[in-house]
PDB file of N, CA and C in Angstrom:
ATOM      1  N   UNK A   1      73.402 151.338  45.419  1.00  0.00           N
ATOM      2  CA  UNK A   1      72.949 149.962  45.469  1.00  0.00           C
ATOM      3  C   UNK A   1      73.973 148.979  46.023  1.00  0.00           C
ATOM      4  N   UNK A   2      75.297 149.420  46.214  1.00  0.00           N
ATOM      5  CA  UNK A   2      75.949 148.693  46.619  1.00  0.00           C
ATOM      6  C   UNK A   2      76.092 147.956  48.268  1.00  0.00           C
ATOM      7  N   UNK A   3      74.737 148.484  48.923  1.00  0.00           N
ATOM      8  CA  UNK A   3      74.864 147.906  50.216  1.00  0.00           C
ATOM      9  C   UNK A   3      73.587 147.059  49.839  1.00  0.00           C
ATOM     10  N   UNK A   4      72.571 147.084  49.271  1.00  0.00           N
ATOM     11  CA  UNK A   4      71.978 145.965  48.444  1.00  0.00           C
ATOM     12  C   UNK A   4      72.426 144.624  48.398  1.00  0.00           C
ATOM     13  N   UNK A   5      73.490 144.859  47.125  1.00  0.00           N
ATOM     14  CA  UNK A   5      74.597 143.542  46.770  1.00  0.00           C
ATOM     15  C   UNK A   5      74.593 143.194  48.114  1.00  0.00           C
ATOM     16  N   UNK A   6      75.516 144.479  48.921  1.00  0.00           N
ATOM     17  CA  UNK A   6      76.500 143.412  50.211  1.00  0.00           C
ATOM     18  C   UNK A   6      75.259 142.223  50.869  1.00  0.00           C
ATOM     19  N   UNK A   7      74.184 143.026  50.998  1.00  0.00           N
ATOM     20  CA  UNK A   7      72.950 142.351  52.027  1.00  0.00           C
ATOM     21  C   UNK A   7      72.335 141.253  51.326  1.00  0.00           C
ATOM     22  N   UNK A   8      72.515 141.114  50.325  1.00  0.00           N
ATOM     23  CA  UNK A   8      72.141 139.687  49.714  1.00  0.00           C
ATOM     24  C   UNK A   8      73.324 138.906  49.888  1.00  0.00           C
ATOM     25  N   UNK A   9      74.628 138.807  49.447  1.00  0.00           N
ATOM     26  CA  UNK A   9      75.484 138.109  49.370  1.00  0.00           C
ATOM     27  C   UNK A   9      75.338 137.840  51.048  1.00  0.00           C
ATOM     28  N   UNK A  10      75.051 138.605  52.016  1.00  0.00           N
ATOM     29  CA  UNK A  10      75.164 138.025  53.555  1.00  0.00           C
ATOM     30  C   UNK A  10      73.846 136.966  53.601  1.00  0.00           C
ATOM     31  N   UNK A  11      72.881 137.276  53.102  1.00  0.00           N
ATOM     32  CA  UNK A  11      72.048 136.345  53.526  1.00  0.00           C
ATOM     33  C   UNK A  11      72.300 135.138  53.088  1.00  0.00           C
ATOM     34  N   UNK A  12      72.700 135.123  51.281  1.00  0.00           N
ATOM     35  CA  UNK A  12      72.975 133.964  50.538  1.00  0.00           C
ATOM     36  C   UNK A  12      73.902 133.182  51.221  1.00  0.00           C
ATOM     37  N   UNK A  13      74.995 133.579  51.953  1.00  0.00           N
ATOM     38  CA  UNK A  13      76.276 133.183  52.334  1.00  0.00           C
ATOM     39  C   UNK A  13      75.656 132.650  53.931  1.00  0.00           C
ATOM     40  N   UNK A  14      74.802 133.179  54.911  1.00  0.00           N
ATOM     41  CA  UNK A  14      74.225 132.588  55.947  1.00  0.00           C
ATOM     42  C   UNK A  14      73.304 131.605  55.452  1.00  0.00           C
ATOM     43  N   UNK A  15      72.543 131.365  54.382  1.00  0.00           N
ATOM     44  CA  UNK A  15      71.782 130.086  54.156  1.00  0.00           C
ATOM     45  C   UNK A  15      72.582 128.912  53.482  1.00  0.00           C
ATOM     46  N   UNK A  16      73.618 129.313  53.426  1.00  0.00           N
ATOM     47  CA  UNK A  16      74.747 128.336  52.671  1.00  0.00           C
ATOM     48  C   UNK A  16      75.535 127.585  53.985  1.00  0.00           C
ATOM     49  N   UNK A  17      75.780 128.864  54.806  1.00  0.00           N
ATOM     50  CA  UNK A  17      75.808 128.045  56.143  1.00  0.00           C
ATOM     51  C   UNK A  17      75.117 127.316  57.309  1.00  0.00           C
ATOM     52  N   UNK A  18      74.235 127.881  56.868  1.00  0.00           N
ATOM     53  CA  UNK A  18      72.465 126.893  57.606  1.00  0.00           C
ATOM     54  C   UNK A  18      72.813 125.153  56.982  1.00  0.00           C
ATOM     55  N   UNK A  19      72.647 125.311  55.464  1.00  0.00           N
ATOM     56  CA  UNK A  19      72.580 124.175  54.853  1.00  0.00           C
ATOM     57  C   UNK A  19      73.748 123.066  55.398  1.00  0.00           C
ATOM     58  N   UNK A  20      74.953 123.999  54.965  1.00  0.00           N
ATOM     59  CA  UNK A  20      76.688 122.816  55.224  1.00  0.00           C
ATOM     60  C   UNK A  20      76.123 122.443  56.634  1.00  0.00           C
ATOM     61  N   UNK A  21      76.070 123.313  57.606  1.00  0.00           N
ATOM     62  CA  UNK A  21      76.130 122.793  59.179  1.00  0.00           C
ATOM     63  C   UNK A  21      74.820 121.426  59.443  1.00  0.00           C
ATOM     64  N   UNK A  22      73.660 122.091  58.820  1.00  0.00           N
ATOM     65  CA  UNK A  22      72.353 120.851  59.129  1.00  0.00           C
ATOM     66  C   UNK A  22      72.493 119.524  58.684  1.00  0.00           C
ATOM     67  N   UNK A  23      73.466 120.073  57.175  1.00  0.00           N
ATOM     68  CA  UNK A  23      73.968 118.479  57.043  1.00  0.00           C
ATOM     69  C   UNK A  23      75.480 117.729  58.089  1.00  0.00           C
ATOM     70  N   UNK A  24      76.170 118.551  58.377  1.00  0.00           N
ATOM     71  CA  UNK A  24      77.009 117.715  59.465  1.00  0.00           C
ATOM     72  C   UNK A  24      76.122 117.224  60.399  1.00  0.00           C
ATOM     73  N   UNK A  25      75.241 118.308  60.950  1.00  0.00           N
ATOM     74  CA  UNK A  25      74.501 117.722  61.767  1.00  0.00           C
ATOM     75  C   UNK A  25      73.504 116.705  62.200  1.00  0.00           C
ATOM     76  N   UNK A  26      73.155 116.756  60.726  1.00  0.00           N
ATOM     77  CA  UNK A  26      72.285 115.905  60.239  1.00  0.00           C
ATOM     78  C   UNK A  26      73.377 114.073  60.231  1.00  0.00           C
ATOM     79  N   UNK A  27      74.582 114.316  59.864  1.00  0.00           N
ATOM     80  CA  UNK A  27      75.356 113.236  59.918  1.00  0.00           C
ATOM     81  C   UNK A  27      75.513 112.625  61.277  1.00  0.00           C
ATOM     82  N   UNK A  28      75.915 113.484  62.080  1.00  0.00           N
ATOM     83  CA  UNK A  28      76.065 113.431  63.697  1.00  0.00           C
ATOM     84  C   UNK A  28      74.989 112.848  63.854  1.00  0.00           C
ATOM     85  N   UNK A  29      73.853 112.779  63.712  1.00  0.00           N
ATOM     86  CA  UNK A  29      72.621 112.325  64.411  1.00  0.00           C
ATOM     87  C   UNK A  29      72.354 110.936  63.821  1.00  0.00           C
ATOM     88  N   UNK A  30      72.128 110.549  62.310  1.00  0.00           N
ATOM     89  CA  UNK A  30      72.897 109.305  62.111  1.00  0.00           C
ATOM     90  C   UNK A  30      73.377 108.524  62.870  1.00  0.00           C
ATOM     91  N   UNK A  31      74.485 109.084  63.018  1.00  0.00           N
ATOM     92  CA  UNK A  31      75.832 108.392  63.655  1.00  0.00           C
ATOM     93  C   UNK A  31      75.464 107.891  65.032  1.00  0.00           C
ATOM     94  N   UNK A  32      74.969 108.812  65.707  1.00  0.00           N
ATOM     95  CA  UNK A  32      74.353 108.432  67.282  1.00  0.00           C
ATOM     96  C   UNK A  32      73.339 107.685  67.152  1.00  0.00           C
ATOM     97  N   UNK A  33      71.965 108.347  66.560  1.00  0.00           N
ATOM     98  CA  UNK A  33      70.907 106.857  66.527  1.00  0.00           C
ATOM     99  C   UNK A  33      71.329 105.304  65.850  1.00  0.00           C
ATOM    100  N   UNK A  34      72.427 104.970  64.932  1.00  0.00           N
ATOM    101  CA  UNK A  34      73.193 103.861  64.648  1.00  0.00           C
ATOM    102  C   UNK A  34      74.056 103.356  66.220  1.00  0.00           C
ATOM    103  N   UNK A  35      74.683 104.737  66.742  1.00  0.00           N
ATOM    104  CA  UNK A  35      74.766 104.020  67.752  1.00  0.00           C
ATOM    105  C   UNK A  35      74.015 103.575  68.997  1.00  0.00           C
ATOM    106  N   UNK A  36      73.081 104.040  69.269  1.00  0.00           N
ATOM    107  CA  UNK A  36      72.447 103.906  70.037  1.00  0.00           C
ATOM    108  C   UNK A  36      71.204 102.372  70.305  1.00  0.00           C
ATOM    109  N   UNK A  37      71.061 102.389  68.425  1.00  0.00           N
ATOM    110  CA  UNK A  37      70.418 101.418  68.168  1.00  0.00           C
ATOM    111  C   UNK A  37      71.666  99.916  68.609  1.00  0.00           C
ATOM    112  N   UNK A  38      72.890 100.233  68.186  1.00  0.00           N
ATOM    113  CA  UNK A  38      73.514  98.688  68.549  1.00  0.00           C
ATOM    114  C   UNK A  38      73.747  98.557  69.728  1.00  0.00           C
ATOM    115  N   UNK A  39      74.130  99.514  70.694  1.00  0.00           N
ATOM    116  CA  UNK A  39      74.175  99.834  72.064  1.00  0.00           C
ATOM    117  C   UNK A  39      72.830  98.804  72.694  1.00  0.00           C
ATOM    118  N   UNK A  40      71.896  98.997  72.350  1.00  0.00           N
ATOM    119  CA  UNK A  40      70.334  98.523  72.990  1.00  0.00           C
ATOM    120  C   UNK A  40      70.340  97.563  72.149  1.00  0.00           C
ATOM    121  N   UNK A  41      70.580  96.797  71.242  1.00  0.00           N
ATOM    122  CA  UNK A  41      70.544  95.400  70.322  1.00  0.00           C
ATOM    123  C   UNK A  41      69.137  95.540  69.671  1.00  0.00           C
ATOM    124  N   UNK A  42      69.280  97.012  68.905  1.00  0.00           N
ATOM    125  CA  UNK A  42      67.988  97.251  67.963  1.00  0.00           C
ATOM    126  C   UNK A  42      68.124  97.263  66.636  1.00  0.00           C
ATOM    127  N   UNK A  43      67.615  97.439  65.961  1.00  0.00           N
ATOM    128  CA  UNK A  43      68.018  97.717  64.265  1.00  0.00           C
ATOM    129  C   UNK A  43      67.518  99.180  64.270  1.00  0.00           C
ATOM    130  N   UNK A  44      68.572 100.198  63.379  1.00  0.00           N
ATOM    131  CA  UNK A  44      67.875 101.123  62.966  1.00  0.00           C
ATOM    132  C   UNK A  44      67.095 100.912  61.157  1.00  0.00           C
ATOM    133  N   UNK A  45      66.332 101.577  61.285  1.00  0.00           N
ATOM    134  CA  UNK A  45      65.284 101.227  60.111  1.00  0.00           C
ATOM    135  C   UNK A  45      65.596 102.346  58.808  1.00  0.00           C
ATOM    136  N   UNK A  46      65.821 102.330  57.955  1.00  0.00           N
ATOM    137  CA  UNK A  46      66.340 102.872  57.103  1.00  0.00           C
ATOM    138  C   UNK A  46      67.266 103.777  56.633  1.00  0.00           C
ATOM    139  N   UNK A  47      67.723 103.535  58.078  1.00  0.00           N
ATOM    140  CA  UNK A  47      69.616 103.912  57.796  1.00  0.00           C
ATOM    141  C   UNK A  47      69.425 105.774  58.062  1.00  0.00           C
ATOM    142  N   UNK A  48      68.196 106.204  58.337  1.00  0.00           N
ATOM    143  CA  UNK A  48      68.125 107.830  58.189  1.00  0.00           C
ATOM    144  C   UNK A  48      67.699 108.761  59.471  1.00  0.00           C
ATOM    145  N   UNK A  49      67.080 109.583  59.677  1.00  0.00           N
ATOM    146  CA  UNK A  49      66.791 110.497  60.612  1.00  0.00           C
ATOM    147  C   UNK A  49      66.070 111.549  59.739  1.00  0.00           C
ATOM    148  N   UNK A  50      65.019 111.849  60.798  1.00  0.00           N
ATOM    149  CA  UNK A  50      64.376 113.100  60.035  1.00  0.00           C
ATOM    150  C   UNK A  50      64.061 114.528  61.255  1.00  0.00           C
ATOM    151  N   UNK A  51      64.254 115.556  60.708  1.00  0.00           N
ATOM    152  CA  UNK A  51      64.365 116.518  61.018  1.00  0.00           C
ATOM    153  C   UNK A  51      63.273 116.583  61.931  1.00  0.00           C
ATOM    154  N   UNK A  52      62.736 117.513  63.133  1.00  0.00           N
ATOM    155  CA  UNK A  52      61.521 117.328  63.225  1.00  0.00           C
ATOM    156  C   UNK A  52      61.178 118.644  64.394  1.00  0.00           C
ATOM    157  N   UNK A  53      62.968 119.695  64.597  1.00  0.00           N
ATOM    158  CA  UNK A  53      62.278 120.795  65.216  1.00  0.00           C
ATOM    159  C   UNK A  53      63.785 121.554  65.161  1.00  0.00           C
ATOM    160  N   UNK A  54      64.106 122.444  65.329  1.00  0.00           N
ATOM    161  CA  UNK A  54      65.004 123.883  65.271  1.00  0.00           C
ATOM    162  C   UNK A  54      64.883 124.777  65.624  1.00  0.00           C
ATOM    163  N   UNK A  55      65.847 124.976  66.487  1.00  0.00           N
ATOM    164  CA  UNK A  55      65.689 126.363  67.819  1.00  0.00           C
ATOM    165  C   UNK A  55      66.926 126.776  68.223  1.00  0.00           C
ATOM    166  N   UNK A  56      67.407 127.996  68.566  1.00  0.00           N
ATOM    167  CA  UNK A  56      68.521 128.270  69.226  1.00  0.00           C
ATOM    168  C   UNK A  56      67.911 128.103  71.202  1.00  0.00           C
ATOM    169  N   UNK A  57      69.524 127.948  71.521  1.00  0.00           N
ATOM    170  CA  UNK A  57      69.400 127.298  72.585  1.00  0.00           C
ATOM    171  C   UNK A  57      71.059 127.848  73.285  1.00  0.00           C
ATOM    172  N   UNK A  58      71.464 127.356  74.902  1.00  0.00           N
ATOM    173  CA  UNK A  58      72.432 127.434  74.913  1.00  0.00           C
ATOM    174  C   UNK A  58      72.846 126.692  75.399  1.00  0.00           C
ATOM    175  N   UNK A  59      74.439 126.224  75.582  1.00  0.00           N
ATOM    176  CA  UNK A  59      75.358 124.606  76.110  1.00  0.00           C
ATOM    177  C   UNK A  59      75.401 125.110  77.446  1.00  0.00           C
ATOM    178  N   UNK A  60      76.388 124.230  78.053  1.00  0.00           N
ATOM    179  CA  UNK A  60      76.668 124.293  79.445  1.00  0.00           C
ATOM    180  C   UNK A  60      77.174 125.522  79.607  1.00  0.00           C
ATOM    181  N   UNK A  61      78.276 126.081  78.149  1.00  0.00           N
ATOM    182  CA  UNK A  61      78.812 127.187  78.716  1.00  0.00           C
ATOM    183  C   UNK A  61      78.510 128.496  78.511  1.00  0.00           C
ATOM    184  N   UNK A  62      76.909 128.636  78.102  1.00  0.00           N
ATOM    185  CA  UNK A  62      76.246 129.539  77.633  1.00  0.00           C
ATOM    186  C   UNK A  62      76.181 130.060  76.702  1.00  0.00           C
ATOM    187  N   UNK A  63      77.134 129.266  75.460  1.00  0.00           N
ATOM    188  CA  UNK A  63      76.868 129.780  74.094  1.00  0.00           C
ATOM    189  C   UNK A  63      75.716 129.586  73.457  1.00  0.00           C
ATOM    190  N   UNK A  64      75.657 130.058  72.273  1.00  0.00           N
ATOM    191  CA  UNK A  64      74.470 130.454  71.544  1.00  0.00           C
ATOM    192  C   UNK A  64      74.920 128.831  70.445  1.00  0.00           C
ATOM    193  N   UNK A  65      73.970 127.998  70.506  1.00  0.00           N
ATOM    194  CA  UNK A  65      74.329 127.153  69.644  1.00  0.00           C
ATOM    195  C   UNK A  65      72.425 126.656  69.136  1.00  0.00           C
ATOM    196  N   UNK A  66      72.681 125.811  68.234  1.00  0.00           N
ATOM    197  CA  UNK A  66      71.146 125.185  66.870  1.00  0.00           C
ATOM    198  C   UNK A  66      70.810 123.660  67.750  1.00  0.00           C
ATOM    199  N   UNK A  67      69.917 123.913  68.097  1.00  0.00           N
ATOM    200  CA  UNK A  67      69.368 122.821  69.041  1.00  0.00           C
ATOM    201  C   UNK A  67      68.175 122.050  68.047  1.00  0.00           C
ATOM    202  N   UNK A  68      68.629 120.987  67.644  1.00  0.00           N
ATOM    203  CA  UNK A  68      67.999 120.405  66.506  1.00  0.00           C
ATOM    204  C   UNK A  68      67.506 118.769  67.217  1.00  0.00           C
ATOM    205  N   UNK A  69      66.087 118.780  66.748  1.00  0.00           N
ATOM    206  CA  UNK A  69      65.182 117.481  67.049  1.00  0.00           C
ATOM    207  C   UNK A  69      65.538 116.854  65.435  1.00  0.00           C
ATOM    208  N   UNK A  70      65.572 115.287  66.218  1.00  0.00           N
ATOM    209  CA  UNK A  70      65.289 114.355  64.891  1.00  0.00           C
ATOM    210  C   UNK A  70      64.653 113.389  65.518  1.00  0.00           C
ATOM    211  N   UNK A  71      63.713 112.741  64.428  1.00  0.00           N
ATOM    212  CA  UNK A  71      62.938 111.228  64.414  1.00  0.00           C
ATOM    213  C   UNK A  71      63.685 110.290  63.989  1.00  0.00           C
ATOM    214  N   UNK A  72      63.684 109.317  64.229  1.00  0.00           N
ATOM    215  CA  UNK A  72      63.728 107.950  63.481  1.00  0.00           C
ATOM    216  C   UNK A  72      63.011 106.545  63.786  1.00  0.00           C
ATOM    217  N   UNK A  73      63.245 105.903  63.264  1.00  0.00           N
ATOM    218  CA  UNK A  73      62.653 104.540  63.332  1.00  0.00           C
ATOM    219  C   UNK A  73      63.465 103.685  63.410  1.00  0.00           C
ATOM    220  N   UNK A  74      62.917 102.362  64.742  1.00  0.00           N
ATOM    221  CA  UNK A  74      63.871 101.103  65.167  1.00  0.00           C
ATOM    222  C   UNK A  74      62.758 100.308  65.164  1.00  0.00           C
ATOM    223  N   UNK A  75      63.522  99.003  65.136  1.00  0.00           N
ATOM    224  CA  UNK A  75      62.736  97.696  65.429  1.00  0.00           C
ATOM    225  C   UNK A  75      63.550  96.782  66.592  1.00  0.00           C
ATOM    226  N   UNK A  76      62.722  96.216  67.445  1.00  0.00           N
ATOM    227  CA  UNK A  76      63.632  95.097  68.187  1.00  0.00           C
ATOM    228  C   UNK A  76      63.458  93.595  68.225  1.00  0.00           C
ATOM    229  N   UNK A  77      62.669  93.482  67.207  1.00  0.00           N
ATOM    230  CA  UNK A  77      61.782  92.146  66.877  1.00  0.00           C
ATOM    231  C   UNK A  77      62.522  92.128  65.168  1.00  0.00           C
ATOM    232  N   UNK A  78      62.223  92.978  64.389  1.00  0.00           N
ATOM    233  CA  UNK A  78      62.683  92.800  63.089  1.00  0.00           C
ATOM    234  C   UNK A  78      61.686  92.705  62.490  1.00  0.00           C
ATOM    235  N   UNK A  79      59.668  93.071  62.563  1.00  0.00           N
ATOM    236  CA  UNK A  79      58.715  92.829  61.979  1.00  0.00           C
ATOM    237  C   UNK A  79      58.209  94.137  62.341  1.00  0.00           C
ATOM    238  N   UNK A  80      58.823  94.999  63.001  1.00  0.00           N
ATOM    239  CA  UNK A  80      57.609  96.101  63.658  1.00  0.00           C
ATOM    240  C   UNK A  80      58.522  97.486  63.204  1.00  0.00           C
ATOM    241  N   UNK A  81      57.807  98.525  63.707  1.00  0.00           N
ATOM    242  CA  UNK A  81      58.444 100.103  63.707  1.00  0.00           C
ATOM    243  C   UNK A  81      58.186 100.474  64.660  1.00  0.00           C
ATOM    244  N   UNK A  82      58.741 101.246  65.670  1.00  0.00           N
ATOM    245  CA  UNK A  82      59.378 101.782  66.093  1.00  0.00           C
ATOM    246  C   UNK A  82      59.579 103.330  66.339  1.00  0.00           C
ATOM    247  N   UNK A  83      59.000 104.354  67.066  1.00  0.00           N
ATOM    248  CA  UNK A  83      59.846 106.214  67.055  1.00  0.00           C
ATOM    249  C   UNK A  83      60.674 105.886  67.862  1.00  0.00           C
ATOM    250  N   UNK A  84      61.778 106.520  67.715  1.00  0.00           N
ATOM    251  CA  UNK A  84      62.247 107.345  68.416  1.00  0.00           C
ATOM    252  C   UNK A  84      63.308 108.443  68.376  1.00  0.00           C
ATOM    253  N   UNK A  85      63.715 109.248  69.138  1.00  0.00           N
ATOM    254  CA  UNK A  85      64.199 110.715  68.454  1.00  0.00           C
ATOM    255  C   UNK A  85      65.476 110.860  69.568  1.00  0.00           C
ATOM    256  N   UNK A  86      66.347 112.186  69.164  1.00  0.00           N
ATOM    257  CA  UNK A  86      67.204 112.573  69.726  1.00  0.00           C
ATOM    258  C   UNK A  86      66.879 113.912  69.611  1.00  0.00           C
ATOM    259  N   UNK A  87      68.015 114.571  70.378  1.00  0.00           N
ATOM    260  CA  UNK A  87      68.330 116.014  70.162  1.00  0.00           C
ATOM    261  C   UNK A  87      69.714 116.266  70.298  1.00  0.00           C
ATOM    262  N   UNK A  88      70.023 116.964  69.581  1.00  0.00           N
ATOM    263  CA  UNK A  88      71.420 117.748  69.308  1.00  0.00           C
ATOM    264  C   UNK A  88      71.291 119.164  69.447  1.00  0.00           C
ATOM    265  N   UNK A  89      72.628 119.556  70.212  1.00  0.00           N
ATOM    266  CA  UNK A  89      72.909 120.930  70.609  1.00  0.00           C
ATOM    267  C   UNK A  89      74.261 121.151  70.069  1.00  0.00           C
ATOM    268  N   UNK A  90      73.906 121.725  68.781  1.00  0.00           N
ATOM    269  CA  UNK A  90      75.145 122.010  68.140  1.00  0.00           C
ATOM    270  C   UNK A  90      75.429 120.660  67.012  1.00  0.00           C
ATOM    271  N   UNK A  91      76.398 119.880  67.843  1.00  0.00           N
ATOM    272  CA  UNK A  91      76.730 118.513  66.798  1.00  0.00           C
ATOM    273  C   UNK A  91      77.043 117.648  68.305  1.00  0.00           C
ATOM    274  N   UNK A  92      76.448 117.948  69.683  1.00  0.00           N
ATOM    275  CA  UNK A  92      76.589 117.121  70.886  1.00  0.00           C
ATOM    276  C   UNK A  92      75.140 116.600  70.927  1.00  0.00           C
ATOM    277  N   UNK A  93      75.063 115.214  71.143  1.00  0.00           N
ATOM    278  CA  UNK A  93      73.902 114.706  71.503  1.00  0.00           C
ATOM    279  C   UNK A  93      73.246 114.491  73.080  1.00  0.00           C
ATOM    280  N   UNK A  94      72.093 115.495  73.711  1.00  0.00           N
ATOM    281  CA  UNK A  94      71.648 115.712  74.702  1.00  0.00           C
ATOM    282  C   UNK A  94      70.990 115.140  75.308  1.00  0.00           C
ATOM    283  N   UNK A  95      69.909 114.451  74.314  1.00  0.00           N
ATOM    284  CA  UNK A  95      68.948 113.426  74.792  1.00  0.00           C
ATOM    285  C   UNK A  95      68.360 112.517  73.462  1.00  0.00           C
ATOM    286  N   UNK A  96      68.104 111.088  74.087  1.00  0.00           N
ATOM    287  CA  UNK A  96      68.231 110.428  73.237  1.00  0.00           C
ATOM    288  C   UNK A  96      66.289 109.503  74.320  1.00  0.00           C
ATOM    289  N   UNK A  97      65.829 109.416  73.236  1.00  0.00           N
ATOM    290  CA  UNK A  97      64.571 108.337  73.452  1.00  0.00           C
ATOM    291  C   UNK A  97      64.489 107.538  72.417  1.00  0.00           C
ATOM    292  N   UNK A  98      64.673 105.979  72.476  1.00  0.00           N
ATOM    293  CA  UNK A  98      63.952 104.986  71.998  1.00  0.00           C
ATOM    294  C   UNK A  98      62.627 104.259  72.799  1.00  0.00           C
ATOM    295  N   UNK A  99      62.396 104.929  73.608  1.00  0.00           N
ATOM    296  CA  UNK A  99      61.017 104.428  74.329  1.00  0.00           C
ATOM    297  C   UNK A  99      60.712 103.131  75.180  1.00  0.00           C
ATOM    298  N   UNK A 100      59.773 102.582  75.309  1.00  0.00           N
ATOM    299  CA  UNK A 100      59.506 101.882  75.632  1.00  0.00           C
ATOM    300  C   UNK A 100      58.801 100.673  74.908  1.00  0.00           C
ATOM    301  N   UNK A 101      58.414  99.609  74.355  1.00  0.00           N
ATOM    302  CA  UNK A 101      57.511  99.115  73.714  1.00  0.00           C
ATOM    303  C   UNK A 101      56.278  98.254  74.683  1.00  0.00           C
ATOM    304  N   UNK A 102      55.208  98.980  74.912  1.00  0.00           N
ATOM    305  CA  UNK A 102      54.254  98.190  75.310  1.00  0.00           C
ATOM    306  C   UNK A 102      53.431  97.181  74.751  1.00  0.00           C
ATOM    307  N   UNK A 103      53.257  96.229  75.575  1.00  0.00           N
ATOM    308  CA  UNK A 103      52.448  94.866  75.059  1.00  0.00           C
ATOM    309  C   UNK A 103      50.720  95.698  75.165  1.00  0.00           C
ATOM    310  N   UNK A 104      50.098  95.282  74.133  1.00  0.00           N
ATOM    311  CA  UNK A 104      48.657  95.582  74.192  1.00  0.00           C
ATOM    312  C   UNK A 104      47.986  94.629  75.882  1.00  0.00           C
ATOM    313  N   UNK A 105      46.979  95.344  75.944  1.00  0.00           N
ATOM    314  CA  UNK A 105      46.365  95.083  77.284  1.00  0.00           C
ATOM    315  C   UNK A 105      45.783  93.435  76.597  1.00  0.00           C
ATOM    316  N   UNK A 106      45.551  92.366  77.505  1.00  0.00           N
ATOM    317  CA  UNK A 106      44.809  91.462  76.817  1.00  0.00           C
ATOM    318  C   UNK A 106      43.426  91.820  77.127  1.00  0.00           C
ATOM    319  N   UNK A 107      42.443  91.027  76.365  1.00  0.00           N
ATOM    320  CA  UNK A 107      41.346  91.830  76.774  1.00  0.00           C
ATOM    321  C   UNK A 107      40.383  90.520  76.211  1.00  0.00           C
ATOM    322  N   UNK A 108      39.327  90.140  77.068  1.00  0.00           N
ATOM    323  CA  UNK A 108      38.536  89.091  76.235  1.00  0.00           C
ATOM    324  C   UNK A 108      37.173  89.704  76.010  1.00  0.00           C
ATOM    325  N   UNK A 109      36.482  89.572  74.724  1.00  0.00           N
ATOM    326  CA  UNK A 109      35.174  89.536  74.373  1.00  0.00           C
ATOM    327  C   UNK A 109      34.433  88.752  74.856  1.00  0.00           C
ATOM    328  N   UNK A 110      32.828  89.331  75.445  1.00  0.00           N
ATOM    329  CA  UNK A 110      32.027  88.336  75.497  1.00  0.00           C
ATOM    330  C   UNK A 110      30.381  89.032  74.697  1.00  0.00           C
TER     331      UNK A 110
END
């Protein structure tokens, strides 16, 4: 049974490292949509980011790195919400969308 033990303690010990890393990463992404939001003179909206996809992937230099989507929410008025998301490759930020905000079409009734 002792290769049992070993094969649990590896998995336990790889989901322990899933967790520590998603949260740096999870910090990193923070950190960029805060910046990104003062960069563009937006507010970010509750200070957070949410997870919203996970995949391996590889960098410029062909490593094997966790290519992680996040959401969040901005305002540029200070009354409204706002998507928009990033992606991280690894703890580098790749692409970043706060969008566009369109004005509704005007439109008259008759």
């Amino acid at each position: 049974m002792p290769g049992m033990e070993i094969l649990g303690i590896l998995i336990v010990g790889g989901l322990a490292w899933l967790w520590y890393d998603s949260l740096k990463a999870r910090e990193a992404a923070v950190r960029a949509a805060r910046e990104i939001c003062v960069a563009e003179g937006l507010m970010l909206l509750d200070d957070t980011v949410a997870i919203s996809g996970l995949k391996p992937a590889r960098d410029e230099d062909g490593r094997l790195k966790l290519q992680r989507a996040y959401d969040f929410e901005f305002s540029d008025t200070g009354n409204n919400r706002l998507k928009g998301s990033l992606v991280l490759r690894g703890r580098r930020v790749v692409i970043v969308n706060v969008g566009m905000r369109i004005a509704p079409a005007a439109r008259t009734l008759h």
